[in-house]
Protein backbone atom coordinates (compact mmCIF):
# COMPACT_ATOMS: atom_id res chain seq x y z
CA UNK A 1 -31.53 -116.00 56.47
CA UNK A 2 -28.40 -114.56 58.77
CA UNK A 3 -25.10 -117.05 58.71
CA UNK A 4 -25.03 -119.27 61.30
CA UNK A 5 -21.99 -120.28 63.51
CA UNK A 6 -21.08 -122.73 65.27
CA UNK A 7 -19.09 -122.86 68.27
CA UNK A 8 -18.19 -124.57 72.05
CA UNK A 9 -20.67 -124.18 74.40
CA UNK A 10 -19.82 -121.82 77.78
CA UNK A 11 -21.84 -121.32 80.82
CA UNK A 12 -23.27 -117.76 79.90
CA UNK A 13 -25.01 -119.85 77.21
CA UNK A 14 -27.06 -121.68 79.58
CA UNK A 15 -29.75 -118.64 80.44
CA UNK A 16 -29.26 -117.79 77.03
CA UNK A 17 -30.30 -121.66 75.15
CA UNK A 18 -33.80 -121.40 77.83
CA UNK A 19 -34.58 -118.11 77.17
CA UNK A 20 -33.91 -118.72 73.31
CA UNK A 21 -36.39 -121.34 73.45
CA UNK A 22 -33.69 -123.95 72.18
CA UNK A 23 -34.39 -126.49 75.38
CA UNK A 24 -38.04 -127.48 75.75
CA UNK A 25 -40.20 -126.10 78.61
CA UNK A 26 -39.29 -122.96 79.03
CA UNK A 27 -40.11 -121.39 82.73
CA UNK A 28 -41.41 -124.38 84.12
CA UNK A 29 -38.27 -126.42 83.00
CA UNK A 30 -35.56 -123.80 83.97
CA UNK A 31 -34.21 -124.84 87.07
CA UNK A 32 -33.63 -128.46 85.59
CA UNK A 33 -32.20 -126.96 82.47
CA UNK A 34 -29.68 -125.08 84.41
CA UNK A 35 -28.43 -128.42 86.65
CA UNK A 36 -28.47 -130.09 83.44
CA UNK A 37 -26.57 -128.19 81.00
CA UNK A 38 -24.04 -126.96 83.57
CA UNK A 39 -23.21 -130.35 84.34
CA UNK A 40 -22.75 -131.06 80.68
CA UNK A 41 -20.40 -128.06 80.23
CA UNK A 42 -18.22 -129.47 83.61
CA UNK A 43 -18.05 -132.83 81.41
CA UNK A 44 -17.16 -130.56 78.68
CA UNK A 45 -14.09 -129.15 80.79
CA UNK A 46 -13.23 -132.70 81.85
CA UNK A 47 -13.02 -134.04 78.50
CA UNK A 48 -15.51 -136.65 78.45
CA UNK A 49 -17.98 -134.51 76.17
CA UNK A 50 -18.13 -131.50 73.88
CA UNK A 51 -21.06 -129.14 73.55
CA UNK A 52 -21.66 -127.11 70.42
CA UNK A 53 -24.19 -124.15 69.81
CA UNK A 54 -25.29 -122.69 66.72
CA UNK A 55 -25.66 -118.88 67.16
CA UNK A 56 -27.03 -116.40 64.58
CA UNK A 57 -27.27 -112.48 64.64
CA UNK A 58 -30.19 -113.23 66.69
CA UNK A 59 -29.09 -115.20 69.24
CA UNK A 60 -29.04 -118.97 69.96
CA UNK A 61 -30.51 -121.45 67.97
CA UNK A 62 -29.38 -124.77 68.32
CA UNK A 63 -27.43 -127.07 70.77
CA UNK A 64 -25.79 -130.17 70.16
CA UNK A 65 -23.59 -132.70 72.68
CA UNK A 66 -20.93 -135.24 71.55
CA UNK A 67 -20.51 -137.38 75.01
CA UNK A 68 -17.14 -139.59 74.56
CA UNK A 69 -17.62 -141.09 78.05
CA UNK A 70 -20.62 -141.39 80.68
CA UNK A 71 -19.90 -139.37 83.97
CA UNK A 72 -19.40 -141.29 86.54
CA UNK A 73 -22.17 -143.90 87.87
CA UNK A 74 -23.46 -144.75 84.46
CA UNK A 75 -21.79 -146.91 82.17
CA UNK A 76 -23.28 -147.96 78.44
CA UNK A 77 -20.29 -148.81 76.29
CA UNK A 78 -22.57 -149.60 73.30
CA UNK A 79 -23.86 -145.85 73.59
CA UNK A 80 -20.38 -144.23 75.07
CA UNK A 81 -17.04 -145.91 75.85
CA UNK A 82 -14.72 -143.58 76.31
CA UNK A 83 -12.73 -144.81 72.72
CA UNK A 84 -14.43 -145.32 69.71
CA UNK A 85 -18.07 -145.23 70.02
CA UNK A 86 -19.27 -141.79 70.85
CA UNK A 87 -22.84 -140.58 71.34
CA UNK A 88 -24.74 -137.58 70.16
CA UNK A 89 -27.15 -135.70 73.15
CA UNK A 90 -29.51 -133.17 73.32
CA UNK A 91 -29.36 -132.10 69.66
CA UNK A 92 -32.19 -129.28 69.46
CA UNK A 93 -33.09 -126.20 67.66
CA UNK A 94 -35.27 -123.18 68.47
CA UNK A 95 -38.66 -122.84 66.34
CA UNK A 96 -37.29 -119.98 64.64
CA UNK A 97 -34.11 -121.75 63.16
CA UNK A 98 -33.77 -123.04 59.47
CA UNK A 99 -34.29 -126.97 59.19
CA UNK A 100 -30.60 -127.03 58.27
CA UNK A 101 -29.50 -126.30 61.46
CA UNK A 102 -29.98 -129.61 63.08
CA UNK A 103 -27.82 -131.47 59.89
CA UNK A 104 -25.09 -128.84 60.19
CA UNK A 105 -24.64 -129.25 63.97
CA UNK A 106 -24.64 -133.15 63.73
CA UNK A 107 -22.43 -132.63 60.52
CA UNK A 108 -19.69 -130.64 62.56
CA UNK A 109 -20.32 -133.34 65.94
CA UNK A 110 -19.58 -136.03 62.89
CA UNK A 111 -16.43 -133.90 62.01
CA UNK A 112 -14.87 -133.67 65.66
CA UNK A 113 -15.95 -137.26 66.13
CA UNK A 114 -13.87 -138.38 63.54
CA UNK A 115 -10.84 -135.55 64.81
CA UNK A 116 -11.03 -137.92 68.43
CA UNK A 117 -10.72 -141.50 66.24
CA UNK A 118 -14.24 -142.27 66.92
CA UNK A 119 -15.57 -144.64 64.81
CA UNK A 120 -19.30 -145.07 66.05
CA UNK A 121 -21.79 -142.57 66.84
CA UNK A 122 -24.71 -142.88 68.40
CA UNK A 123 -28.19 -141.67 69.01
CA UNK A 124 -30.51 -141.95 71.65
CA UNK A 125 -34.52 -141.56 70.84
CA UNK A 126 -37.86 -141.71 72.38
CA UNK A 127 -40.17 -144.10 69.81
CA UNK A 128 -42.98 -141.56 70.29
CA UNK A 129 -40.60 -138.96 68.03
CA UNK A 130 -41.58 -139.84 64.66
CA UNK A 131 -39.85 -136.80 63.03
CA UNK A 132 -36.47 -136.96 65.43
CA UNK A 133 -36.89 -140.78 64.22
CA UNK A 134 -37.10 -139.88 60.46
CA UNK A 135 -33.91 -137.38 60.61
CA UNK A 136 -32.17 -140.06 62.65
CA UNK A 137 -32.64 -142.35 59.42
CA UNK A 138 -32.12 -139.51 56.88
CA UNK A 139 -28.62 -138.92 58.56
CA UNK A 140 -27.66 -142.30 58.06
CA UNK A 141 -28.74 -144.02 61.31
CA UNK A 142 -29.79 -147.62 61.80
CA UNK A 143 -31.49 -148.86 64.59
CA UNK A 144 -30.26 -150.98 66.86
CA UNK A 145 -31.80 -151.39 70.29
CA UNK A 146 -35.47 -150.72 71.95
CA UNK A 147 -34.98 -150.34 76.17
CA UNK A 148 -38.28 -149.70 77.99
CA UNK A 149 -38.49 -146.92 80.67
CA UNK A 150 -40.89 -146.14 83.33
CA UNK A 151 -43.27 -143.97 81.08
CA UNK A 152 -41.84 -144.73 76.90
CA UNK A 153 -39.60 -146.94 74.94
CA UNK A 154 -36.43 -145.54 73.71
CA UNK A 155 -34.87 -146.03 70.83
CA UNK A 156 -31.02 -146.47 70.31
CA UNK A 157 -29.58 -145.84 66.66
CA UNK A 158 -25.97 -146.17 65.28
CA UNK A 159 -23.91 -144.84 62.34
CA UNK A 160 -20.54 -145.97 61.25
CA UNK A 161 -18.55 -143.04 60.52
């Protein structure tokens, strides 16, 4: 297994995490993917979020977001408030990365957390992800609130750092 490293997202990552096959999918899902993580890395400029990738010799294999504060128009305080309850987004890997991946990229999301004196993180799930549920709880998680949505229930998960 190559070293991995971990780093700030920028936008010539974007083509790069869909081709990699670190978003979900692929063709089909591009053009969303694109809007998406662009306007992730414009939060990312603006402060209210930070966007790590994990990048081997091979390319890039995982993607995590730290969001401090909800853009504009949404507002969850018990998810993000802008002080000292953070939440982590869109934490995936590619098939091809080691299982480790996902814990080291919430490990250093944990670390700058704690850098910006947050003292909450937390994690948004669909219930229908058993094994996204299970790391959840492995990483110290405890859930806290079920909201329905159109077509699942989600389900929201804290840790006190």
């Amino acid at each position: 297994m190559s070293k991995v490293f971990l780093r700030y997202a920028r936008d010539d990552d974007i083509p790069r995490l869909i081709a990699g096959g670190v978003v979900p999918g692929g063709a089909a899902a591009m053009g969303a993917w694109q809007q998406r993580l662009a306007l992730s890395l414009a939060e990312q400029r603006n402060g209210r979020r930070l966007v790590l990738v994990a990048e081997d010799r091979a390319g890039l294999i995982g993607v995590v977001q730290l969001v401090f504060q909800f853009p504009p128009g949404y507002n969850d305080p018990e998810a993000a408030n802008g002080f000292d309850v953070a939440m982590i987004e869109t934490l995936r890997v590619s098939g091809r990365a080691a299982a480790s991946v996902a814990t080291e990229l919430l490990q250093q999301a944990q670390v700058l957390a704690r850098k910006k004196a947050i003292g909450t993180l937390t994690f948004c799930l669909s219930l229908d992800d058993t094994k996204g549920i299970a790391m959840a709880r492995q990483w110290g998680f405890k859930e806290f609130r079920i909201m329905p949505e159109p077509n699942r229930m989600l389900a929201f998960f804290r840790k006190h750092l």
